[in-house]
Protein backbone atom coordinates (compact mmCIF):
# COMPACT_ATOMS: atom_id res chain seq x y z
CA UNK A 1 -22.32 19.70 -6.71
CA UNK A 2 -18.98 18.04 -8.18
CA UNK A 3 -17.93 14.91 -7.89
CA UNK A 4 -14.92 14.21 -5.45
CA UNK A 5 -11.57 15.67 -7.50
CA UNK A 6 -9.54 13.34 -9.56
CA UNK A 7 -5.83 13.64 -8.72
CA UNK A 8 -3.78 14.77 -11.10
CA UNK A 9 -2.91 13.32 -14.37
CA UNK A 10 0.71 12.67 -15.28
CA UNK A 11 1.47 12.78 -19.23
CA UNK A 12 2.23 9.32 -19.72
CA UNK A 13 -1.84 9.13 -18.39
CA UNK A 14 -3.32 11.97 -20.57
CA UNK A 15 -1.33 10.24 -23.51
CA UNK A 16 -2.84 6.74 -23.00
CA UNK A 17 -6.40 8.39 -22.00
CA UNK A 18 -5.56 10.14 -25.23
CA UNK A 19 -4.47 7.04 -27.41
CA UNK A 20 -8.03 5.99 -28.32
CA UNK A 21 -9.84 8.37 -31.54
CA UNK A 22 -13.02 8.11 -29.50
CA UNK A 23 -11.54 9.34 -26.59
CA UNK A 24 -9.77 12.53 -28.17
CA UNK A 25 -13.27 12.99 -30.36
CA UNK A 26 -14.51 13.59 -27.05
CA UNK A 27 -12.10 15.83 -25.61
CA UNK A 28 -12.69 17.98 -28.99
CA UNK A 29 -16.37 17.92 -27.94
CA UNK A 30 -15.46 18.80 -24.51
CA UNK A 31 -13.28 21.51 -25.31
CA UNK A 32 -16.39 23.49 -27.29
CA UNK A 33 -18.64 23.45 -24.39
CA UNK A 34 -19.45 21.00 -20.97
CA UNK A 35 -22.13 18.45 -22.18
CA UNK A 36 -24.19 15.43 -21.06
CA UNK A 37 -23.37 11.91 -21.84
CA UNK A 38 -26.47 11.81 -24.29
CA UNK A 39 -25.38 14.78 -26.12
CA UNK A 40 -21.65 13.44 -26.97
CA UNK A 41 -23.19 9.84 -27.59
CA UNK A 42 -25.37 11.69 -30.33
CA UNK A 43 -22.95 13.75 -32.01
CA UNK A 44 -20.49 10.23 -31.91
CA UNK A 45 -23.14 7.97 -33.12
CA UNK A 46 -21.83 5.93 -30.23
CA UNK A 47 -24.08 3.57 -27.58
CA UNK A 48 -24.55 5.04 -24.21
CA UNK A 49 -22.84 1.89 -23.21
CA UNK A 50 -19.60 2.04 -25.39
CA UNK A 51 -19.43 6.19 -24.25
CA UNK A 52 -19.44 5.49 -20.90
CA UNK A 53 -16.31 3.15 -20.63
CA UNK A 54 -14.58 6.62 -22.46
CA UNK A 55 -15.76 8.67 -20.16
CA UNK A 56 -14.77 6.13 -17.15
CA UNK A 57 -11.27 6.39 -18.67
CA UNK A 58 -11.24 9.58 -19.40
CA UNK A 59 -12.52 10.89 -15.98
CA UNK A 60 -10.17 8.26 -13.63
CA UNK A 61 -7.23 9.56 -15.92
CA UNK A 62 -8.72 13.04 -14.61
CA UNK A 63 -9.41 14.72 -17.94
CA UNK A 64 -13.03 14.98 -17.08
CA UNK A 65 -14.60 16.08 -14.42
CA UNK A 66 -18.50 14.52 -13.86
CA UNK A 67 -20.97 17.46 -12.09
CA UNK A 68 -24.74 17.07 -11.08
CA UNK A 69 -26.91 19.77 -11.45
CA UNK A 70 -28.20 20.80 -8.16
CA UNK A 71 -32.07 20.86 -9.89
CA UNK A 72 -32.03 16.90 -10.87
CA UNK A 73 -28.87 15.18 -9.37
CA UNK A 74 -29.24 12.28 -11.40
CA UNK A 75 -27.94 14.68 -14.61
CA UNK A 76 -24.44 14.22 -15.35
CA UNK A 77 -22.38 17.05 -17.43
CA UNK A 78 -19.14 16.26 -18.22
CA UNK A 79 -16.29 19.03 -18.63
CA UNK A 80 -12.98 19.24 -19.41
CA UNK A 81 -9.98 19.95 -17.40
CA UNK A 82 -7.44 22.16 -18.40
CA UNK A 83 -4.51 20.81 -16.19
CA UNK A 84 -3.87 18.04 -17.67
CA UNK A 85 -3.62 19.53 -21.34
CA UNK A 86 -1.51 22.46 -19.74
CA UNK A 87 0.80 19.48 -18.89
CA UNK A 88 0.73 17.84 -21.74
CA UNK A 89 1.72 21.28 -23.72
CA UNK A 90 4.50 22.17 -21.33
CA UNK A 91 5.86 18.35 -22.12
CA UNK A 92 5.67 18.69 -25.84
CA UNK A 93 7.23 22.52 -25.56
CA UNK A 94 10.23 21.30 -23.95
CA UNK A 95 10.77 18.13 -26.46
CA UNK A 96 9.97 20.47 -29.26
CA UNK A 97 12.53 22.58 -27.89
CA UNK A 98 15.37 19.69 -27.72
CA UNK A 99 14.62 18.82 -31.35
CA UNK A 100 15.09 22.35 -32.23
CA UNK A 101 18.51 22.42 -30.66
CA UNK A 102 19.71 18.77 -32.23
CA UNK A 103 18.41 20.00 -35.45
CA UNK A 104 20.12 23.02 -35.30
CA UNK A 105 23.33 21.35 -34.15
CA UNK A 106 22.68 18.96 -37.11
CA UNK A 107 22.64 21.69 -39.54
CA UNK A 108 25.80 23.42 -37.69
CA UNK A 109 27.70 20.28 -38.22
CA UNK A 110 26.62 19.85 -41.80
CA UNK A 111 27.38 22.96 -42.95
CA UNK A 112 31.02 22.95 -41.01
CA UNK A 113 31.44 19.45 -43.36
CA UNK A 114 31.55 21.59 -46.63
């Protein structure tokens, strides 16, 4: 069973989730396999207290999704979404495009100074 669906991210909220090394430590975790709270807290070396305010933000900025086995509900295995990173990519693609163009405008111009 899953818990109920976070909405959807926007970048400036995968960004700030983002902001914080912890945080993206996580996601890297995350992005290897789906794990429990206990298992990123180990590989972290962080307090199951400290871990769970990054997963709080990370999960209400709905990069993480929270699941319960349905043999022991009281298990929690945290995975990653996708949408919000496919968002984030499409955002950096299209600035990395625009500096692209005003660099190659840049070099237009300098060259037509000679």
């Amino acid at each position: 069973m899953s818990a109920a669906a976070a909405p959807e991210p926007t970048v400036d909220q995968t960004l700030a989730a983002l902001a914080d090394p912890v945080r993206r430590r996580v996601v890297e975790l995350l992005a290897q396999r789906p794990m429990r709270p206990g298992e990123l807290a180990q590989e972290l070396g962080a307090s199951a207290s400290s871990l769970s305010k990054h997963l709080r933000v990370l999960r209400l900025r709905g990069l993480v999704s929270e699941s319960h086995p349905r043999f022991d509900a009281r298990v929690r295995i945290y995975t990653l979404r996708s949408a919000p990173m496919v968002e984030l990519r499409g955002w950096l693609e299209t600035a990395e495009r625009g500096w692209a163009q005003q660099l190659a405008a840049f070099v237009e111009f300098a060259e037509g100074a000679q």
